[in-house]
N, C-alpha and C. Protein backbone atom coordinates (compact mmCIF):
# COMPACT_ATOMS: atom_id res chain seq x y z
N UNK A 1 0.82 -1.19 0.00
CA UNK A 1 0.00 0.00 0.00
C UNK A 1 0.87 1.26 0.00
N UNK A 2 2.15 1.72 0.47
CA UNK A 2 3.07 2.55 0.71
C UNK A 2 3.27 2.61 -0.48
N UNK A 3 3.61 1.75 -1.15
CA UNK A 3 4.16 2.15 -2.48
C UNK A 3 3.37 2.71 -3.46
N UNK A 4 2.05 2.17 -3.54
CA UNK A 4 1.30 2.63 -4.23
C UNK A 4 0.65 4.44 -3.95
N UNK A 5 0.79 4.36 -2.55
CA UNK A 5 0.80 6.27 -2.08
C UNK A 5 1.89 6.79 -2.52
N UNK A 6 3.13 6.44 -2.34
CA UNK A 6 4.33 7.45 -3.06
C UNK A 6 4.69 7.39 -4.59
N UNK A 7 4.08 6.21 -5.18
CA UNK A 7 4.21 6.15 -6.89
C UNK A 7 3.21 7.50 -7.47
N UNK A 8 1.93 7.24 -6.42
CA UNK A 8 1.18 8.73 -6.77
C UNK A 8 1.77 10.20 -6.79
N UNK A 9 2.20 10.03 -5.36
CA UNK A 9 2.96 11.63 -4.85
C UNK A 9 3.70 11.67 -6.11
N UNK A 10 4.69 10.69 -6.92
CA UNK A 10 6.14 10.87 -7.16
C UNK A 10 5.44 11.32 -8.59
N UNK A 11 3.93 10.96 -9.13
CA UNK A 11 3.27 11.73 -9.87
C UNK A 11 3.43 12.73 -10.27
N UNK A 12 2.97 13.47 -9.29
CA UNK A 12 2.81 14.73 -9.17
C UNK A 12 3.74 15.63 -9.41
N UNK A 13 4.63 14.95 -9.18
CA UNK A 13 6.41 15.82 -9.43
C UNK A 13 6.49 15.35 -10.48
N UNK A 14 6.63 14.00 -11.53
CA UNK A 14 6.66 13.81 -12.85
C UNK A 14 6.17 14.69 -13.59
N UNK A 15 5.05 14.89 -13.17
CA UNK A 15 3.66 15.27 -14.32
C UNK A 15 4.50 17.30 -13.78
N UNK A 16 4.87 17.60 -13.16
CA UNK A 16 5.61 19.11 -12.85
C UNK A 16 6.56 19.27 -13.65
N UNK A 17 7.43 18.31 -13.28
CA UNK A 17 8.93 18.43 -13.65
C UNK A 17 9.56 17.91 -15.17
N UNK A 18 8.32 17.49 -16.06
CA UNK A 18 8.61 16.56 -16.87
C UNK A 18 9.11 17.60 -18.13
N UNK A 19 7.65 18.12 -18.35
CA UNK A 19 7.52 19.38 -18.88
C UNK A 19 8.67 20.66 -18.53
N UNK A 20 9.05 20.85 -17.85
CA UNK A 20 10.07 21.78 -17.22
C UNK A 20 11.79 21.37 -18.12
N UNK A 21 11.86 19.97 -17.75
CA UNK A 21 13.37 19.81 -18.08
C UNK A 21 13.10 19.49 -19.56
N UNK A 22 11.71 19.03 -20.38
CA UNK A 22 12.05 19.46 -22.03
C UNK A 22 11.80 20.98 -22.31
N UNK A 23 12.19 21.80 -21.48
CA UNK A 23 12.07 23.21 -21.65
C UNK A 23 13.82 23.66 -21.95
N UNK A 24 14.35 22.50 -20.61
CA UNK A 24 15.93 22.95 -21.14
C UNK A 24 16.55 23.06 -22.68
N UNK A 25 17.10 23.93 -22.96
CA UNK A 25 17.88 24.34 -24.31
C UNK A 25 18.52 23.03 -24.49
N UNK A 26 18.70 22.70 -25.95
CA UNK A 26 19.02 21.57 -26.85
C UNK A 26 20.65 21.74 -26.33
N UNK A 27 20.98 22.44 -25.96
CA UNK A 27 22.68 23.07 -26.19
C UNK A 27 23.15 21.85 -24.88
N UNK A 28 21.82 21.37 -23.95
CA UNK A 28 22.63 21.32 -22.72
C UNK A 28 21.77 19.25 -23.06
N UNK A 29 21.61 19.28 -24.24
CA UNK A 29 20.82 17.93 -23.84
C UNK A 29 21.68 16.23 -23.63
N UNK A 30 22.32 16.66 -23.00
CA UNK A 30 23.08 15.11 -22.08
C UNK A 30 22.85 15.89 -20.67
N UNK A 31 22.70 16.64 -20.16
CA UNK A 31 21.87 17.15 -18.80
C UNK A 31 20.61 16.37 -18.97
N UNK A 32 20.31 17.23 -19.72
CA UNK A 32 18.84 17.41 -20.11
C UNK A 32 18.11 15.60 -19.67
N UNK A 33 18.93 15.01 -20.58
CA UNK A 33 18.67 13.48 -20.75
C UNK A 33 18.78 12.83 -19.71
N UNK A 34 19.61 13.03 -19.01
CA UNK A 34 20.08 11.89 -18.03
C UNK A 34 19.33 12.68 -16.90
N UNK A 35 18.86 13.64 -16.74
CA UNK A 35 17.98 13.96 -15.68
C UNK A 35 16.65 13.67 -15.84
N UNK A 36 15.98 13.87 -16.93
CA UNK A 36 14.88 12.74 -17.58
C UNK A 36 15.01 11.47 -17.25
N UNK A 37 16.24 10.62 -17.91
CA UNK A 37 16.08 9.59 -17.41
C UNK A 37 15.87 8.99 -15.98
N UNK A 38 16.36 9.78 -14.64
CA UNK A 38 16.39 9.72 -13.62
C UNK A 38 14.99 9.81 -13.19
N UNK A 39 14.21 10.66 -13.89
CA UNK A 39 13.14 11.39 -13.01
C UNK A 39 12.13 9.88 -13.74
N UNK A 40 11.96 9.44 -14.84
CA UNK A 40 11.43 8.03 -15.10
C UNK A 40 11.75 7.08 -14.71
N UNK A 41 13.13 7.02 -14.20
CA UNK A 41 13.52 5.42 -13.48
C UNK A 41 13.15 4.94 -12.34
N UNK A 42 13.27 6.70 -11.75
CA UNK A 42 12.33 6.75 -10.38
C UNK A 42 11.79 5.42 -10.10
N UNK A 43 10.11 5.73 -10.53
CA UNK A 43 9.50 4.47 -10.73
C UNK A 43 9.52 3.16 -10.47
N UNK A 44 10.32 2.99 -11.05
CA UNK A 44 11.08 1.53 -11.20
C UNK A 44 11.95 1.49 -9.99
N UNK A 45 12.89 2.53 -9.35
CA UNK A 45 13.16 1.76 -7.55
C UNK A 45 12.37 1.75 -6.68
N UNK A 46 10.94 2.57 -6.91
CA UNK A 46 10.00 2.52 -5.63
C UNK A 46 9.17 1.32 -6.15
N UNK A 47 8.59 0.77 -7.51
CA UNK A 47 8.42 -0.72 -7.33
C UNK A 47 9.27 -1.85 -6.95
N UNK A 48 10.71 -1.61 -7.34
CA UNK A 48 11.24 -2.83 -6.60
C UNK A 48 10.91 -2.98 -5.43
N UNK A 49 11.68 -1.45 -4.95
CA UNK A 49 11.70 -1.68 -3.46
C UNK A 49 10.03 -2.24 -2.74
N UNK A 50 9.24 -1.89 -3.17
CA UNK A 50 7.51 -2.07 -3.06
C UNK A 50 7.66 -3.63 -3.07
N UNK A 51 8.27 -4.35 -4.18
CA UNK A 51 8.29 -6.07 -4.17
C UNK A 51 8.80 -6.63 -3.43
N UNK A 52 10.27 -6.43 -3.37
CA UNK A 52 10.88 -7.07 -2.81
C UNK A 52 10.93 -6.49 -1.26
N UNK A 53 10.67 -5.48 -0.23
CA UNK A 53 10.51 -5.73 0.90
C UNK A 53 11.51 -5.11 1.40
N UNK A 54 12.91 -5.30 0.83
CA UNK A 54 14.30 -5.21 1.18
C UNK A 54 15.05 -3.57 1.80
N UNK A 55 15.21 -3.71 2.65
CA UNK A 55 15.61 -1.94 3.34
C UNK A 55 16.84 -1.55 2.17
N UNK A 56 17.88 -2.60 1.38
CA UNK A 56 18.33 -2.02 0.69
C UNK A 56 17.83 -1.40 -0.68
N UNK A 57 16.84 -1.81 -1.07
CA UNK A 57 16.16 -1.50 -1.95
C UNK A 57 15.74 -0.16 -1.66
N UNK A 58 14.87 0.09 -0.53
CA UNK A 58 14.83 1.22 -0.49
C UNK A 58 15.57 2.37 -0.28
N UNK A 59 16.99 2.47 0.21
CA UNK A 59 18.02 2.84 0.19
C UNK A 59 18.45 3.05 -1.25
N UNK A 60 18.14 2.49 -2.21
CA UNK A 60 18.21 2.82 -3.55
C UNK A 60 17.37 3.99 -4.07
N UNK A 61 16.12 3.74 -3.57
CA UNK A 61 15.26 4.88 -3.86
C UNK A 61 15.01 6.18 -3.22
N UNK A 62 16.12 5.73 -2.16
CA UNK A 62 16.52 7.35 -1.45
C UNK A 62 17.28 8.18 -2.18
N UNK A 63 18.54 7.50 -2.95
CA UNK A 63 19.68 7.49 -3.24
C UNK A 63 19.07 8.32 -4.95
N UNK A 64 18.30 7.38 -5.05
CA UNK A 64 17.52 8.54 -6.62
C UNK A 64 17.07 9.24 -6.45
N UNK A 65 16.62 9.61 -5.53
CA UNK A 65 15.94 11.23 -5.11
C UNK A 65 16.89 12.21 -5.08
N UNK A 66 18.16 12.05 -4.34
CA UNK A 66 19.12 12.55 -4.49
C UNK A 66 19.65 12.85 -5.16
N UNK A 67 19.71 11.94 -6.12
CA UNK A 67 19.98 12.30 -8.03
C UNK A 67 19.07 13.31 -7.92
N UNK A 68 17.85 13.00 -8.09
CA UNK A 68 16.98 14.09 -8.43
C UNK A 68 17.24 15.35 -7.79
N UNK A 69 17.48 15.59 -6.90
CA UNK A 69 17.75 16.81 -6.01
C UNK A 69 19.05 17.25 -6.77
N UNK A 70 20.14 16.58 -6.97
CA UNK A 70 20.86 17.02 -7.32
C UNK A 70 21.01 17.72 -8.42
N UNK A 71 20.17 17.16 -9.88
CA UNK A 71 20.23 17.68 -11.39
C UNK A 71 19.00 19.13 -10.87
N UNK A 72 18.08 19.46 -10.17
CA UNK A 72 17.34 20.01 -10.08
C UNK A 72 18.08 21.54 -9.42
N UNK A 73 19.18 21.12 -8.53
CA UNK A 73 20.11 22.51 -7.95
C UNK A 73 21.02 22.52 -9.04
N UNK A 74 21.74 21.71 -10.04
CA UNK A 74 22.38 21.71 -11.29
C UNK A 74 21.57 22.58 -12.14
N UNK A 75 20.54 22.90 -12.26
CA UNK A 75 20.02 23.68 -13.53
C UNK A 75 19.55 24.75 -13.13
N UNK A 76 19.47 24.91 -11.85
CA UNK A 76 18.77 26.32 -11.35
C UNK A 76 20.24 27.28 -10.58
N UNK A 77 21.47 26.67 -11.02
CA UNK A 77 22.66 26.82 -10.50
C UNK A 77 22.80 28.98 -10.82
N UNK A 78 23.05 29.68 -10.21
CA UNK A 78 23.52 30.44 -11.12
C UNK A 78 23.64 31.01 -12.49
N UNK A 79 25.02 30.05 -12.14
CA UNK A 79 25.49 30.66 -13.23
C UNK A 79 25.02 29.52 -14.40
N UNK A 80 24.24 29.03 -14.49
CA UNK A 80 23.39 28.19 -15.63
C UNK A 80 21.94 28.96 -16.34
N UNK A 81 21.36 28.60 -14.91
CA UNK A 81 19.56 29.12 -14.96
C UNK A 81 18.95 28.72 -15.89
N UNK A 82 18.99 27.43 -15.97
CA UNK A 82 18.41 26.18 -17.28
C UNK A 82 17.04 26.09 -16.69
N UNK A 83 16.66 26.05 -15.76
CA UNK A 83 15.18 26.28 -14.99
C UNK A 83 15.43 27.73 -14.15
N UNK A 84 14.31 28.52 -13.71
CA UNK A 84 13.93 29.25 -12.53
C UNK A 84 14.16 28.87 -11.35
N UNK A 85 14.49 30.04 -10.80
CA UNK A 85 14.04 29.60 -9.26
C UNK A 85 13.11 29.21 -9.04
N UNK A 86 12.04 29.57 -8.88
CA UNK A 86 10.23 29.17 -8.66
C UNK A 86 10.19 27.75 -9.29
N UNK A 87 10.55 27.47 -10.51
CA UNK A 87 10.46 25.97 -10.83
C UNK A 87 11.41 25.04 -9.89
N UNK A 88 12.33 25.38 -9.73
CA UNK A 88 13.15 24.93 -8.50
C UNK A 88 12.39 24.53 -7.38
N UNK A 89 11.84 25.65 -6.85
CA UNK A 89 11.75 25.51 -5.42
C UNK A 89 9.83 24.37 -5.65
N UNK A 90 9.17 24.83 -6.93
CA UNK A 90 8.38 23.92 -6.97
C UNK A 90 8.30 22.51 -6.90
N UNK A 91 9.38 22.12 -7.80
CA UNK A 91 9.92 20.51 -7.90
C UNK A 91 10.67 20.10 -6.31
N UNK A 92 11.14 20.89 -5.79
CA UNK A 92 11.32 20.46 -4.70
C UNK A 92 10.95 20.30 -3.62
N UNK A 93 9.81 21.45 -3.92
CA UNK A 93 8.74 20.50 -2.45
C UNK A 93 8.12 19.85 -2.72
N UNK A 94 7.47 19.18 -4.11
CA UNK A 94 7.31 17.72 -4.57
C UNK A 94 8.22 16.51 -3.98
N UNK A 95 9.26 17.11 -4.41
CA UNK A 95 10.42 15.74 -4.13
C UNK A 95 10.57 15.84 -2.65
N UNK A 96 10.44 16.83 -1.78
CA UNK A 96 10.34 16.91 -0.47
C UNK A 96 9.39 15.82 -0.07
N UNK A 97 8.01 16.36 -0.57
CA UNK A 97 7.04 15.35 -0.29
C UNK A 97 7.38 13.81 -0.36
N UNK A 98 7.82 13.58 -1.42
CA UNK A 98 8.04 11.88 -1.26
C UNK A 98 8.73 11.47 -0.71
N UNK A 99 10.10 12.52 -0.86
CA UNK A 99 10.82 12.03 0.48
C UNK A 99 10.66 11.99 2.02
N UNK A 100 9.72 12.79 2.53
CA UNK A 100 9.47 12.47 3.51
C UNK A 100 8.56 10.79 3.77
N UNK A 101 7.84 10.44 2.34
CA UNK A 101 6.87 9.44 2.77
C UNK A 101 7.70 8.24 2.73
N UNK A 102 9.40 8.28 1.69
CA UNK A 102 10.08 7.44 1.43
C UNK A 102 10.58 7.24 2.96
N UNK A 103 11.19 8.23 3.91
CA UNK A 103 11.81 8.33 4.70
C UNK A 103 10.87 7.56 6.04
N UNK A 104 9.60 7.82 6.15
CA UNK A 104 8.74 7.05 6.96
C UNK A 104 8.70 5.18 6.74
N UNK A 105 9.06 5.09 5.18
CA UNK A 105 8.71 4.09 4.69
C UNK A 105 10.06 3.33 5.43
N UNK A 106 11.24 3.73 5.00
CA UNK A 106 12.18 3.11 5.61
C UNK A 106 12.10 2.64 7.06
N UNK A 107 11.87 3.66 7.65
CA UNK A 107 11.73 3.70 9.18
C UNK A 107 10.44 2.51 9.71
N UNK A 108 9.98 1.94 9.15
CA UNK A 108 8.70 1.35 9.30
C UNK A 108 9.52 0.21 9.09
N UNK A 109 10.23 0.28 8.21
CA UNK A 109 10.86 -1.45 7.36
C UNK A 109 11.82 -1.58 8.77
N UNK A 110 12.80 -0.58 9.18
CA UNK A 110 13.74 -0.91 9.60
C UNK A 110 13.03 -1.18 11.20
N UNK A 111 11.99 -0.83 11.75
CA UNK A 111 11.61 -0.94 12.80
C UNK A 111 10.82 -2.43 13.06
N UNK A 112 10.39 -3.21 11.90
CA UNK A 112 10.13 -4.30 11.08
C UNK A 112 11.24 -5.75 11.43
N UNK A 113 12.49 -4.31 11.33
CA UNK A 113 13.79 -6.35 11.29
C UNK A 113 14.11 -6.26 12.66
N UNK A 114 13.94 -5.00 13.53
CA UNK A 114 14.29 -5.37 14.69
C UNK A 114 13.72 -5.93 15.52
């Protein structure tokens, strides 16, 4: 059931952020791409982790958020400004959001093996 609440949330930031990074200029598209690809693979570690159960799994899908956080302060950098601030700070209290539900999720698993 967890998984299926944060595949939604992580929605919501897709369906934001998707649109935003094919806004980035062609000039920058291996950014561009591999932060796309991140923001779709998503997905795919919060179902593993959803199957298989495994605290390292989800540790994976912490670990992509972080990606995500990271390409998201990469484009709103300065001296770049491949996105806005305001789109910035939008996508990130999205990704805030899941991470907090990811971060409960762990804590539930890990309170689970002990």
């Amino acid at each position: 059931m967890q998984q299926l609440a944060i595949v939604e949330r992580y929605e919501g930031f897709v369906n934001y952020v998707y649109p935003v990074l094919l806004g980035i200029a062609r000039s920058h598209h291996m950014a561009r791409d591999r932060a796309i690809g991140a923001v779709l693979d998503q997905v795919g570690l919060f179902n593993d982790a959803g199957k298989s159960g495994m605290l390292s799994k989800l540790y994976a899908a912490d670990a992509g958020l972080a990606s995500l956080r990271f390409y998201l302060r990469f484009f709103a950098a300065p001296g770049r400004k491949l996105i806005s601030q305001h789109q910035h700070q939008t996508a990130a209290i999205h990704l805030a959001e899941v991470g907090k539900m990811l971060g409960a999720w762990i804590r539930r698993v890990q309170a689970a093996k002990r």
